[in-house]
N, C-alpha and C. Protein backbone atom coordinates (compact mmCIF):
# COMPACT_ATOMS: atom_id res chain seq x y z
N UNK A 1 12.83 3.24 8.16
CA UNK A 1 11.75 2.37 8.54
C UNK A 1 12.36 1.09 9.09
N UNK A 2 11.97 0.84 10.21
CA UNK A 2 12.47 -0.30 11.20
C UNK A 2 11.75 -1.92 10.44
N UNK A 3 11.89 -3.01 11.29
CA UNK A 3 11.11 -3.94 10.93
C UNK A 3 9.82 -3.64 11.10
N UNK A 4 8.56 -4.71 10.34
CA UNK A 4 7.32 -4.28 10.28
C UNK A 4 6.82 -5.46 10.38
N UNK A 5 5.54 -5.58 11.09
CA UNK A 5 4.83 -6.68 10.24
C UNK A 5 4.11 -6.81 9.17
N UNK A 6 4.49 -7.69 8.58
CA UNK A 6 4.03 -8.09 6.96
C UNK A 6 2.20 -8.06 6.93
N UNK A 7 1.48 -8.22 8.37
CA UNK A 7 0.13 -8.01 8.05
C UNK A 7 -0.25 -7.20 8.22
N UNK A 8 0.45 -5.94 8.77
CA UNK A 8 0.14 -4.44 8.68
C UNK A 8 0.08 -3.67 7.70
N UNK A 9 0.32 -4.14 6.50
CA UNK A 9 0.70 -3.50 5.13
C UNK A 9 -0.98 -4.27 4.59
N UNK A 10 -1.90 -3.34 4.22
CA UNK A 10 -3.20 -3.51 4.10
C UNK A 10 -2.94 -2.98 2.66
N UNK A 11 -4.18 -3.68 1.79
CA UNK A 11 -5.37 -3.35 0.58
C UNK A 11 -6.54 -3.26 1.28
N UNK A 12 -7.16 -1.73 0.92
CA UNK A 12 -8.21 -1.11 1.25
C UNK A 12 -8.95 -0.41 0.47
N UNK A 13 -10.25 -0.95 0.04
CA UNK A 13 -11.39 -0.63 -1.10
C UNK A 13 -12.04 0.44 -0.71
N UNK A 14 -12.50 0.77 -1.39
CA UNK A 14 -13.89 2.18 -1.08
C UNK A 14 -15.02 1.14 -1.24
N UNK A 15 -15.91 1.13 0.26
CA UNK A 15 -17.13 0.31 0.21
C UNK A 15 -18.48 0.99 -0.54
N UNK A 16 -18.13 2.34 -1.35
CA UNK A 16 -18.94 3.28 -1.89
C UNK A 16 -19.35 3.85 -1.18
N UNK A 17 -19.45 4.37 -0.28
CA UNK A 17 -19.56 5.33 1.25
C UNK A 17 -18.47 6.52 1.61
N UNK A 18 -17.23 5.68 0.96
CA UNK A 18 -15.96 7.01 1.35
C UNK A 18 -15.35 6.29 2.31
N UNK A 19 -15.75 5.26 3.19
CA UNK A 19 -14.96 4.53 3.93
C UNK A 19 -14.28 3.36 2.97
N UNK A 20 -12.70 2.94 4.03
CA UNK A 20 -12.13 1.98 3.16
C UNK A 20 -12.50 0.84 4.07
N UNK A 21 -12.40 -0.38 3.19
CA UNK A 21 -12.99 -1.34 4.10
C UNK A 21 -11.61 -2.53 3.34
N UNK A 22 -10.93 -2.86 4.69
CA UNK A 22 -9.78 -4.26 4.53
C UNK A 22 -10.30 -5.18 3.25
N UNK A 23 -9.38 -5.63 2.23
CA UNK A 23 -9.83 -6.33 1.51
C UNK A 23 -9.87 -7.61 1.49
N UNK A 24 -11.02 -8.56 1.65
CA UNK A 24 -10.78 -10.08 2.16
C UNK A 24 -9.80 -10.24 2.95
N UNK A 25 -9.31 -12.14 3.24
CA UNK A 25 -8.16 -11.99 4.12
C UNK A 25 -7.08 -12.09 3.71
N UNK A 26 -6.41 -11.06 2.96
CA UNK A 26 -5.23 -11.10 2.33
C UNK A 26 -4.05 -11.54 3.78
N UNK A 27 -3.30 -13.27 3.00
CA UNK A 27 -2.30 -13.34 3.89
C UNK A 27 -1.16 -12.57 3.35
N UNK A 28 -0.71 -12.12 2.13
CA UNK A 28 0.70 -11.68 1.50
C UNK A 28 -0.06 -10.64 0.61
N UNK A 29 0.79 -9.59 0.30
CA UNK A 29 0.43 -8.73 -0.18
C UNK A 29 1.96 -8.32 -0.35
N UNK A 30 2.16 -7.18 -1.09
CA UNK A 30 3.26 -6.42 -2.38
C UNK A 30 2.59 -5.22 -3.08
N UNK A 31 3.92 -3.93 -2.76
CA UNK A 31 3.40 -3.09 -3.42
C UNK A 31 4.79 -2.56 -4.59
N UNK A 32 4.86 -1.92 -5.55
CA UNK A 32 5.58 -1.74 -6.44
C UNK A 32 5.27 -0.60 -6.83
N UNK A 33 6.27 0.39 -6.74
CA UNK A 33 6.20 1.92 -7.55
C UNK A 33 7.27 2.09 -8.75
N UNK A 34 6.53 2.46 -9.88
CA UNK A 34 7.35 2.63 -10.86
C UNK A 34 7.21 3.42 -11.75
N UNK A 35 9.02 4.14 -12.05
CA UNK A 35 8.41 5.67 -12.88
C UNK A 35 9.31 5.06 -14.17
N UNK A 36 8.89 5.43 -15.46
CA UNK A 36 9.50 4.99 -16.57
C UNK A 36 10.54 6.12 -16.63
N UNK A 37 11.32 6.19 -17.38
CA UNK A 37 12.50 7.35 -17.85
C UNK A 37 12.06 8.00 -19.26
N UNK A 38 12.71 9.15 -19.27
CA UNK A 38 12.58 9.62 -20.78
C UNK A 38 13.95 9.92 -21.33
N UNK A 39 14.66 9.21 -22.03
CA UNK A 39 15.94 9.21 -22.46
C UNK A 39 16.22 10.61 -23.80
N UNK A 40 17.07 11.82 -23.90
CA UNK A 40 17.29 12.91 -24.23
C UNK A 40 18.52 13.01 -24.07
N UNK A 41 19.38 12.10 -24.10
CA UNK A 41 20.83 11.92 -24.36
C UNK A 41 20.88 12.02 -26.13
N UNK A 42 21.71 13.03 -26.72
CA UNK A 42 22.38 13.51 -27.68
C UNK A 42 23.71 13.38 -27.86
N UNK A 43 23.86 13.81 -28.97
CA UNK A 43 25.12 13.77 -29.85
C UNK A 43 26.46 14.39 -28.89
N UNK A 44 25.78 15.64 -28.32
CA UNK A 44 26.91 16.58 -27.69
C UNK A 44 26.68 16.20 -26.25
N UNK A 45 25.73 15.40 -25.58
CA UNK A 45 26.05 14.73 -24.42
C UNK A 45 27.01 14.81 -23.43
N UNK A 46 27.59 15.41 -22.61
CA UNK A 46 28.14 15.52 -21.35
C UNK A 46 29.36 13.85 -21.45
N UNK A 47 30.43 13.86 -22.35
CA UNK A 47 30.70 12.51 -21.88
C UNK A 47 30.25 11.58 -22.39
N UNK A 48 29.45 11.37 -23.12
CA UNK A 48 28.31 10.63 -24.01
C UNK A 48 27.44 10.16 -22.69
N UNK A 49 27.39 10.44 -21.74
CA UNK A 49 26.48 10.24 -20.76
C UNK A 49 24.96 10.47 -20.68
N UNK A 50 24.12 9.21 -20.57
CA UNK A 50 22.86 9.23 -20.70
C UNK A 50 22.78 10.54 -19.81
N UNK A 51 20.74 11.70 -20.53
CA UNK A 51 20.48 11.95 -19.94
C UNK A 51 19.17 11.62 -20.05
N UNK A 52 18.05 12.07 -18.80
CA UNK A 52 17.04 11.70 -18.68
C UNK A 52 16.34 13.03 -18.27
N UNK A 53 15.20 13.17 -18.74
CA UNK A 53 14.27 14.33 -18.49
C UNK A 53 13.55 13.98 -17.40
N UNK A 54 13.45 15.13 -16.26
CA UNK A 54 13.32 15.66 -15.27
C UNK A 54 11.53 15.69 -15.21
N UNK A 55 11.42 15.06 -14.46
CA UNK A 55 9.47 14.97 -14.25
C UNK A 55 8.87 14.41 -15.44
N UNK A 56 9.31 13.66 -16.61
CA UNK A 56 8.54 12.79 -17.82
C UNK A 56 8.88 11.54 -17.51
N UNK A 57 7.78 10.95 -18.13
CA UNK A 57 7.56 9.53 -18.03
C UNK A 57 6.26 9.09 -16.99
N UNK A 58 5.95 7.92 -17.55
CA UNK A 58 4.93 7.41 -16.76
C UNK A 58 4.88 6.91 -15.55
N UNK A 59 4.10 7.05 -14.35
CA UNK A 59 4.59 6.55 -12.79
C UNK A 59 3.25 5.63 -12.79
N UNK A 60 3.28 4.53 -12.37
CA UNK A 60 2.15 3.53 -11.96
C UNK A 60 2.62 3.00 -10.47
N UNK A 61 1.64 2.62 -10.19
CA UNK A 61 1.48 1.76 -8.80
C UNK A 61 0.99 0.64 -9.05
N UNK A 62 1.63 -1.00 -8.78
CA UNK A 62 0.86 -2.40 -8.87
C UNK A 62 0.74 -2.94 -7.54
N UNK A 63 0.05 -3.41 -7.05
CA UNK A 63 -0.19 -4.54 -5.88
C UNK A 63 -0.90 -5.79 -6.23
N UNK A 64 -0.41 -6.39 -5.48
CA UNK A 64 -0.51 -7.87 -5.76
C UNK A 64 -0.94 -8.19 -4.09
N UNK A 65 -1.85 -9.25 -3.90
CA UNK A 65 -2.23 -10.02 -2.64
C UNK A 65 -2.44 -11.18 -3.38
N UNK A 66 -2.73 -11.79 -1.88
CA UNK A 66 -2.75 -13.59 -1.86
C UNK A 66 -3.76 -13.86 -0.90
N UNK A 67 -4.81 -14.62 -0.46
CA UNK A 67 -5.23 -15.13 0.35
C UNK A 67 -6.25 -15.40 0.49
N UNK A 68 -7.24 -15.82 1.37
CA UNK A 68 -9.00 -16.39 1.39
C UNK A 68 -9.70 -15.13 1.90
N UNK A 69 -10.72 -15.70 0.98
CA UNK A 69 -11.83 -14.83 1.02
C UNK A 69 -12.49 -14.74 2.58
N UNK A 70 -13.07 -14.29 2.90
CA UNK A 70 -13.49 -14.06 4.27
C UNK A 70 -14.98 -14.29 3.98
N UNK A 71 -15.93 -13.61 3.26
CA UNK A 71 -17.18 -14.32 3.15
C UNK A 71 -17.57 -14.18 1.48
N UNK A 72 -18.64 -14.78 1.11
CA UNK A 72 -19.17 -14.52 -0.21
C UNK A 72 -19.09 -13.49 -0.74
N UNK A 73 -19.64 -12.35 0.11
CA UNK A 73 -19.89 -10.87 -0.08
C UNK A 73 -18.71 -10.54 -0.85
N UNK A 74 -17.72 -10.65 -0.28
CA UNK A 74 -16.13 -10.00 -0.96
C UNK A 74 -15.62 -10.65 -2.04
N UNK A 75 -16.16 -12.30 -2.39
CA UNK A 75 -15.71 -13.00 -3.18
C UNK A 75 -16.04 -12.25 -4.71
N UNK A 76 -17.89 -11.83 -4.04
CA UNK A 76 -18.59 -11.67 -5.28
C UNK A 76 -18.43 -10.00 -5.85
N UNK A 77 -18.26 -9.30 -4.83
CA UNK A 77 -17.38 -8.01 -5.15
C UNK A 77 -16.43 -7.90 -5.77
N UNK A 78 -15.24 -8.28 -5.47
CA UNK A 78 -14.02 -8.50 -6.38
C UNK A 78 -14.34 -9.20 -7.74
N UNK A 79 -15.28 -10.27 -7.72
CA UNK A 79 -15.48 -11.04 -9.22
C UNK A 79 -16.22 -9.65 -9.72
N UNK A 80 -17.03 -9.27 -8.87
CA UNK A 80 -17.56 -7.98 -10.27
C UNK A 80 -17.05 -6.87 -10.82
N UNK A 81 -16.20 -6.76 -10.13
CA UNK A 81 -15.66 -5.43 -10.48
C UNK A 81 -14.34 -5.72 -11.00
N UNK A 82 -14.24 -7.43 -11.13
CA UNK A 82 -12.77 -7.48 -12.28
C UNK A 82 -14.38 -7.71 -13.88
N UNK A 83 -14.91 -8.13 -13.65
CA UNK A 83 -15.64 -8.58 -14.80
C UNK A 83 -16.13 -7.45 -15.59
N UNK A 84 -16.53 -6.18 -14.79
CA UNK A 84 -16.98 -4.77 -14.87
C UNK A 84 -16.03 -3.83 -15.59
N UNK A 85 -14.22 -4.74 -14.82
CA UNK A 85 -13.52 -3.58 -15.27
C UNK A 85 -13.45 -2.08 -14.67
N UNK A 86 -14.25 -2.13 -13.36
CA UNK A 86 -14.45 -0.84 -12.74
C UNK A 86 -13.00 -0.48 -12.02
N UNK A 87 -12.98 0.69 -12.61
CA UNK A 87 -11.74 1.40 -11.44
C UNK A 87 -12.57 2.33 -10.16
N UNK A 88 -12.37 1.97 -8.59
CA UNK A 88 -12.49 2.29 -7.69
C UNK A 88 -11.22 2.97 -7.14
N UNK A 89 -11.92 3.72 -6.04
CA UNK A 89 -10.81 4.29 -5.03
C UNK A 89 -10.18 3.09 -4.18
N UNK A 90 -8.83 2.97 -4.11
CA UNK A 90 -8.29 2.23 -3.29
C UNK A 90 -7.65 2.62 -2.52
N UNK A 91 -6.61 1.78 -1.02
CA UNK A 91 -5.77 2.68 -0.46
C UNK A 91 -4.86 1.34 0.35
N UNK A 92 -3.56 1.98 -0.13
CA UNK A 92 -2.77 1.30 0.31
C UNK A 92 -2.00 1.91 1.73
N UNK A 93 -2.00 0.77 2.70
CA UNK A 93 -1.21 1.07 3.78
C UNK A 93 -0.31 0.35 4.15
N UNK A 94 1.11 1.63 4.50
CA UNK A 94 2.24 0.78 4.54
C UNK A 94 2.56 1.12 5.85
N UNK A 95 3.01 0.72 6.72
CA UNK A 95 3.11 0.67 8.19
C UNK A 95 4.53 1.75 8.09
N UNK A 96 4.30 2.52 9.10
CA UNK A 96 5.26 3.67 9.10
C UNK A 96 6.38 3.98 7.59
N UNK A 97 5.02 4.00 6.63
CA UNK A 97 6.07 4.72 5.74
C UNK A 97 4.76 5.83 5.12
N UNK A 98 3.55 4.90 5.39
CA UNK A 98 2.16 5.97 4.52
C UNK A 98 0.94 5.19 3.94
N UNK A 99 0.12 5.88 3.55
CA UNK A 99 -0.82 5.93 2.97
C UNK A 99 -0.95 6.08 1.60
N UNK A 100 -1.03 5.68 0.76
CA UNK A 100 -1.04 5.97 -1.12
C UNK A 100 -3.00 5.55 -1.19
N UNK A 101 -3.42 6.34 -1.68
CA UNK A 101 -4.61 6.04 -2.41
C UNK A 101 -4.53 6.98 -3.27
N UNK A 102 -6.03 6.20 -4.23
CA UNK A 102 -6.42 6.52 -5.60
C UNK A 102 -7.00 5.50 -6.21
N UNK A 103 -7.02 5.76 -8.01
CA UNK A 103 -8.01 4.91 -8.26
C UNK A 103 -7.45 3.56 -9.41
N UNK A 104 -7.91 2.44 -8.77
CA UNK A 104 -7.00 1.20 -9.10
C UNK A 104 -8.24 0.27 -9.87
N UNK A 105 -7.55 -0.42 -10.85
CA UNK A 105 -8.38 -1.22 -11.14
C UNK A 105 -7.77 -3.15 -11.21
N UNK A 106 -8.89 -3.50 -11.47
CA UNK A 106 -8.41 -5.24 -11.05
C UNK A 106 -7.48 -5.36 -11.91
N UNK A 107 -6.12 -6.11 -12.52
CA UNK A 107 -5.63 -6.61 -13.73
C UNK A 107 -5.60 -8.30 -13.86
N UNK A 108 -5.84 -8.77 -12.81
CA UNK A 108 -5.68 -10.17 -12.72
C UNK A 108 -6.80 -10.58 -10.92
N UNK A 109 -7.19 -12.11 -11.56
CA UNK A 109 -7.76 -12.52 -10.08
C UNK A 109 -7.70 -14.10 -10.44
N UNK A 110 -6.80 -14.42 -9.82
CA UNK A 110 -6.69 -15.72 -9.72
C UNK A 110 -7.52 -16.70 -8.45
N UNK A 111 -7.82 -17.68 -8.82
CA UNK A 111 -8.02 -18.82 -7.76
C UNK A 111 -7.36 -20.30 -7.88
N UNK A 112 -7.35 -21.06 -6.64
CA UNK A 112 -7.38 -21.75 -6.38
C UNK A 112 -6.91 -22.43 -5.27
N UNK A 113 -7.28 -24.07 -6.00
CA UNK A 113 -7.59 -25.12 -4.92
C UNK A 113 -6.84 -26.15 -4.85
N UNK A 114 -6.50 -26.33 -3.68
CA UNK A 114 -5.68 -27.74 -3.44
C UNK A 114 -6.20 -28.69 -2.91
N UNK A 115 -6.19 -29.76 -3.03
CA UNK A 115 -7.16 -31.44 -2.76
C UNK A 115 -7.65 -31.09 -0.84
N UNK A 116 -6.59 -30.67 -0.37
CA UNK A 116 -6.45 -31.13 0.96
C UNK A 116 -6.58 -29.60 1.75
N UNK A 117 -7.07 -28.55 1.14
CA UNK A 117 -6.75 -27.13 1.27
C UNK A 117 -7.66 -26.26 1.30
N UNK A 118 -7.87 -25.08 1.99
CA UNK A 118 -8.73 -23.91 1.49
C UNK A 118 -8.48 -23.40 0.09
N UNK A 119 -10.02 -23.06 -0.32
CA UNK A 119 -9.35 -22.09 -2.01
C UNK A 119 -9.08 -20.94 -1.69
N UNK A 120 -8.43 -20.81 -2.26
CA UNK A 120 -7.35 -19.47 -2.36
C UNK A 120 -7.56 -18.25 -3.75
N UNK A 121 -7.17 -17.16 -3.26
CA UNK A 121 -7.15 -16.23 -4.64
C UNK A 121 -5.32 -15.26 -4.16
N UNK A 122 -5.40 -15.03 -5.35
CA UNK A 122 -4.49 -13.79 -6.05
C UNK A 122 -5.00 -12.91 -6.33
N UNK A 123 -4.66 -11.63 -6.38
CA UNK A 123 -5.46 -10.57 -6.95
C UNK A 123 -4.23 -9.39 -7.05
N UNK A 124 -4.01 -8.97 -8.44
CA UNK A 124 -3.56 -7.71 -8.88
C UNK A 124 -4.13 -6.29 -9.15
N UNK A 125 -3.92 -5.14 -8.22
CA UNK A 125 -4.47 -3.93 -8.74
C UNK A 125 -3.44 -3.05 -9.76
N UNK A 126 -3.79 -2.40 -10.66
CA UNK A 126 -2.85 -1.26 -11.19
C UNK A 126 -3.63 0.13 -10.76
N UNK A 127 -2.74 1.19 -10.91
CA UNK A 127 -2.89 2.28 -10.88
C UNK A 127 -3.87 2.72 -11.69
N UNK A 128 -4.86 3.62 -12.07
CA UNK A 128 -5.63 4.09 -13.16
C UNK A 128 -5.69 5.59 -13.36
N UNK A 129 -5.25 6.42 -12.37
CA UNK A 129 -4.95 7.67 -11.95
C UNK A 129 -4.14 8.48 -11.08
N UNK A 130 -3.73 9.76 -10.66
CA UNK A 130 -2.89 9.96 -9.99
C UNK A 130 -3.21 9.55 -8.46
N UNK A 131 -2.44 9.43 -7.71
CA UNK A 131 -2.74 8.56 -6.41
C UNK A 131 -1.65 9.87 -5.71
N UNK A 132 -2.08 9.65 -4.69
CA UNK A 132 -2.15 10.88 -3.45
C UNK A 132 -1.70 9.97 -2.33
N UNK A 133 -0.67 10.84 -2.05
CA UNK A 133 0.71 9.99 -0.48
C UNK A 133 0.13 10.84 0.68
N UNK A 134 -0.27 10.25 1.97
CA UNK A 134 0.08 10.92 2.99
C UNK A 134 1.32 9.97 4.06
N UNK A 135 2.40 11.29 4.18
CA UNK A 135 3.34 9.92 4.98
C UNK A 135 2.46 9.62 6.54
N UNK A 136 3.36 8.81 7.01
CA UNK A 136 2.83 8.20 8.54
C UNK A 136 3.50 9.33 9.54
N UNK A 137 2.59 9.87 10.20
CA UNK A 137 3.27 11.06 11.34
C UNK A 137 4.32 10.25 12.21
């Protein structure tokens, strides 16, 4: 994967229709994949060399964005559905590497404001289920 631009890498909601719809105006955004290990290193060990079991452990997906809201509508969406606790379909796009969706829920939503500034939010999704890759043709 070559250089990219950083605003091509989208958070994308399910507007409850099945379509994804861009989420507010995220200026920065971050995505993070992570599989835990399952450690099965023993006594008679290879060397005393850790081993790790093959397909166990837990895999999550986190994203994180930054940026202004675009209108009320989205402000008050995101506040409900962190307040709700609802896990929705989401979908992440990464510019020539893929597509990851599935179903994410809020973990954090920050705001704020600076004297001289637009208000601003943060917003963290986690994983809540298995999430489904299509790469970029």
């Amino acid at each position: 994967m070559g250089a990219q631009k950083g605003k091509d890498l989208l958070l994308k909601l399910d507007d409850g229709t099945g379509l994804f719809v861009t989420v507010a105006g995220l200026r920065a955004r971050q995505i993070a994949l992570n599989a835990e290990t399952v450690d099965i290193t023993h006594a008679e060990s290879a060397g005393r060399w850790r081993e790790l079991l093959a397909g166990a452990g837990v895999r999550r997906a986190a994203v994180t964005g930054s940026g202004v809201f675009r209108d009320g509508q989205s402000d008050a969406e995101l506040r409900e559905m962190f307040f709700e606790g609802a896990i929705r379909p989401w979908q992440v796009v990464v510019p020539d590497f893929g597509t990851i969706e599935g179903p994410f829920q809020i973990v954090s939503l920050d705001y704020r404001g600076d004297h001289a500034a637009e208000l601003t939010f943060e917003i963290s999704v986690e994983s809540a289920g298995p999430l489904a890759f299509a790469a970029t043709p």
